[in-house]
C-alpha atoms as a PDB file:
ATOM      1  CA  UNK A   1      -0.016  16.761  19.033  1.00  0.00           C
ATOM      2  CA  UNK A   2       1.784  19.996  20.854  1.00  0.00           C
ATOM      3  CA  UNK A   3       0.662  23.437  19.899  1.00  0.00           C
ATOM      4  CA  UNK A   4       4.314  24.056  18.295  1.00  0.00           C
ATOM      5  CA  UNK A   5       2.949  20.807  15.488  1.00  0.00           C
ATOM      6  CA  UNK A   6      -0.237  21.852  15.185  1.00  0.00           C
ATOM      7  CA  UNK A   7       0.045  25.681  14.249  1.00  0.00           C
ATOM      8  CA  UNK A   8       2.431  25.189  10.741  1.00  0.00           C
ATOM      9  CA  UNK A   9      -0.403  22.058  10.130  1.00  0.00           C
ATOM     10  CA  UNK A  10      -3.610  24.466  10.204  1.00  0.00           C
ATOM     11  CA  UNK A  11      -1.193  27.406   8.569  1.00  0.00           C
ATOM     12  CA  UNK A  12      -0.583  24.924   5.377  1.00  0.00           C
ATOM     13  CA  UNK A  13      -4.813  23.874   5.811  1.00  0.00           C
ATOM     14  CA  UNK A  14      -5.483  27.666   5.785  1.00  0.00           C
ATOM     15  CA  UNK A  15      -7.211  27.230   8.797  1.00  0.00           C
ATOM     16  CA  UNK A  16      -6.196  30.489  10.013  1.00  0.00           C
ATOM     17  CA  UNK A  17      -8.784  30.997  12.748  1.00  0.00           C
ATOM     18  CA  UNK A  18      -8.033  27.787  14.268  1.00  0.00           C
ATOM     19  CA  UNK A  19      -4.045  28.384  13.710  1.00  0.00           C
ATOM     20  CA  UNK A  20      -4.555  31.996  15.433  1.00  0.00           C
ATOM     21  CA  UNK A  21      -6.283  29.798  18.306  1.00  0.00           C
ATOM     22  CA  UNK A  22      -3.394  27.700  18.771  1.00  0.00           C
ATOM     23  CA  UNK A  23      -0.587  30.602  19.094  1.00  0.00           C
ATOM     24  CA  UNK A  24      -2.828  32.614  21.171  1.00  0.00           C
ATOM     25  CA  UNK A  25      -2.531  29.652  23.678  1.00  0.00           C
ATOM     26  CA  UNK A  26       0.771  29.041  22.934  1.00  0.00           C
ATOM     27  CA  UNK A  27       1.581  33.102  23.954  1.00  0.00           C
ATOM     28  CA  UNK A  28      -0.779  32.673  27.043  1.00  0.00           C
ATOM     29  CA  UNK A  29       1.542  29.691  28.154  1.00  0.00           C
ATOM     30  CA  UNK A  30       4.952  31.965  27.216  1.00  0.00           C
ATOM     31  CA  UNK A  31       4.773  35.494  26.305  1.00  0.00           C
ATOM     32  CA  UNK A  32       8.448  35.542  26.243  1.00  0.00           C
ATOM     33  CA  UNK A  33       9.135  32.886  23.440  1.00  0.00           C
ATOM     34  CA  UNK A  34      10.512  34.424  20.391  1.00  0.00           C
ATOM     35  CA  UNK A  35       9.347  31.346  18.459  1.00  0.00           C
ATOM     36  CA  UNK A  36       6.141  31.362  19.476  1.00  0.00           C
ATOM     37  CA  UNK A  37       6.047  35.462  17.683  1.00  0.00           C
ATOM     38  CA  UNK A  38       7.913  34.094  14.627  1.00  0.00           C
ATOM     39  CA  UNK A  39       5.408  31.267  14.482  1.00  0.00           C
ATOM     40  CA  UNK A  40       2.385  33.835  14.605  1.00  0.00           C
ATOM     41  CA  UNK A  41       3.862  36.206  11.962  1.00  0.00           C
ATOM     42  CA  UNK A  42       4.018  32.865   9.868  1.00  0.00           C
ATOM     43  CA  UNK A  43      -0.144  32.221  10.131  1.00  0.00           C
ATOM     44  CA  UNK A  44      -0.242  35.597   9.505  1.00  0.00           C
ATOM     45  CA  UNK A  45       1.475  36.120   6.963  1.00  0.00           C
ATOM     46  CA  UNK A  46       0.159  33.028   5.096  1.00  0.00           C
ATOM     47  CA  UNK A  47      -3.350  34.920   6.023  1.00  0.00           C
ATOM     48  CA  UNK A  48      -2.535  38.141   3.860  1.00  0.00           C
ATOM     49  CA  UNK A  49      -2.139  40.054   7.207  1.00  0.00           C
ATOM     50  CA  UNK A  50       1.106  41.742   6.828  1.00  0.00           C
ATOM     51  CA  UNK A  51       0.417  44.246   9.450  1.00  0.00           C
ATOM     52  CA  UNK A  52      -0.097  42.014  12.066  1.00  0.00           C
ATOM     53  CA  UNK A  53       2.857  39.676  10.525  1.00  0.00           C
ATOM     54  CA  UNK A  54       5.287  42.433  11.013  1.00  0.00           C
ATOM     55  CA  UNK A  55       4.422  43.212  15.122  1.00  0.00           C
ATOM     56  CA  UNK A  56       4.646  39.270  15.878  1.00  0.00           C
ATOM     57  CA  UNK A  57       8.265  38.956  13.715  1.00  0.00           C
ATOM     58  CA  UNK A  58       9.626  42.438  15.272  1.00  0.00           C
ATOM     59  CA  UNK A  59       8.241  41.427  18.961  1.00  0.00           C
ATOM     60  CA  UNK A  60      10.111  37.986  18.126  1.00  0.00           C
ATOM     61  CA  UNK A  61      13.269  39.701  17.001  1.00  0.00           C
ATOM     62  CA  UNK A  62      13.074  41.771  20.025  1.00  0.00           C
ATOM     63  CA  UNK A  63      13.007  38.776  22.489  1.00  0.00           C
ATOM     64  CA  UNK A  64      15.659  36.610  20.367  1.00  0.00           C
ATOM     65  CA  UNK A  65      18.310  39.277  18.298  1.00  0.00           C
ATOM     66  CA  UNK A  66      20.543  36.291  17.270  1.00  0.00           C
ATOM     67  CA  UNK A  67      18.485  33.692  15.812  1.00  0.00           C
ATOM     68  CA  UNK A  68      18.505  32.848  12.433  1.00  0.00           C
ATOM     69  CA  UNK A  69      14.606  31.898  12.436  1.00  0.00           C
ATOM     70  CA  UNK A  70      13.763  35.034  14.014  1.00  0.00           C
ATOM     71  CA  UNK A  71      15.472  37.376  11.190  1.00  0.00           C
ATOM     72  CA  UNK A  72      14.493  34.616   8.649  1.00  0.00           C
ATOM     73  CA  UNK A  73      10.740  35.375   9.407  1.00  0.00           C
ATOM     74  CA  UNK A  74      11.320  39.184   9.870  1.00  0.00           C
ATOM     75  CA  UNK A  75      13.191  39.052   6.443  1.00  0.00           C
ATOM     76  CA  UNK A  76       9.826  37.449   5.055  1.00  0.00           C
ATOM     77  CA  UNK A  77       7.312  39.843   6.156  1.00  0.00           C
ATOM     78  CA  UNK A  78       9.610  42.796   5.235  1.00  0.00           C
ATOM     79  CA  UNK A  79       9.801  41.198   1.654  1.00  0.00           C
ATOM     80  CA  UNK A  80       6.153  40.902   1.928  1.00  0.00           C
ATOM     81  CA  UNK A  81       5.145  44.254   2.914  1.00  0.00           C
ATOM     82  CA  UNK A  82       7.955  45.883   0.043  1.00  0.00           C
ATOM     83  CA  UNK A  83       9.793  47.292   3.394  1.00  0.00           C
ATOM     84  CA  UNK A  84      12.938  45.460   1.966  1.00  0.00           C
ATOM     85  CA  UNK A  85      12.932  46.679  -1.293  1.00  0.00           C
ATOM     86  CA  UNK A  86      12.367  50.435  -0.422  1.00  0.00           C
ATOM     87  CA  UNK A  87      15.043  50.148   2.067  1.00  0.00           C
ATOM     88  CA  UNK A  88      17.587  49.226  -0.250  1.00  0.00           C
ATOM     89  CA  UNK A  89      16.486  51.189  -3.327  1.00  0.00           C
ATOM     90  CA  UNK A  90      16.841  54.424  -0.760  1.00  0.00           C
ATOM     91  CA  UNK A  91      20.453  53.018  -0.602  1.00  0.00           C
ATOM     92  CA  UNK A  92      21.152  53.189  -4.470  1.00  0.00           C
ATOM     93  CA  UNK A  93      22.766  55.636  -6.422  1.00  0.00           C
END
């Protein structure tokens, strides 16, 4: 089973150690794949770590602005973390 298969599997397990494992690899291999970011801002956000979420999904948007993954994951940990919402209530009336 590739790395790209078997991070979402231990995500959904909560097997967040052995998940983290997995993308660390995976970033060793290619520190330059925007999926491989979005994919660790997924474990972590599954994990409660919103922080952490937030560097992987902006590092991913960084290396990929035009994919619909990336911004879908960035979109999720903003949500998460309230960013979202206090953006666009500083936009109301």
């Amino acid at each position: 089973m590739g790395l790209y298969t078997l991070i979402p599997v231990k995500r959904e397990l909560l097997k967040f150690d052995e998940a983290r494992v997995y993308f660390h690899q995976l970033l060793n291999l290619n520190h330059e794949s925007a999926y491989s970011y979005a994919t660790a801002a997924k474990v972590e956000l599954k994990a409660k770590k919103d922080d952490e979420a937030l560097k992987y999904a902006l590092k991913s948007l960084e290396l990929s602005p035009d994919d619909a993954y990336i911004y879908s994951t960035l979109i999720l940990a903003y949500h998460l973390k309230e960013i979202l919402r206090k953006r666009l209530l500083s936009k109301s009336i």
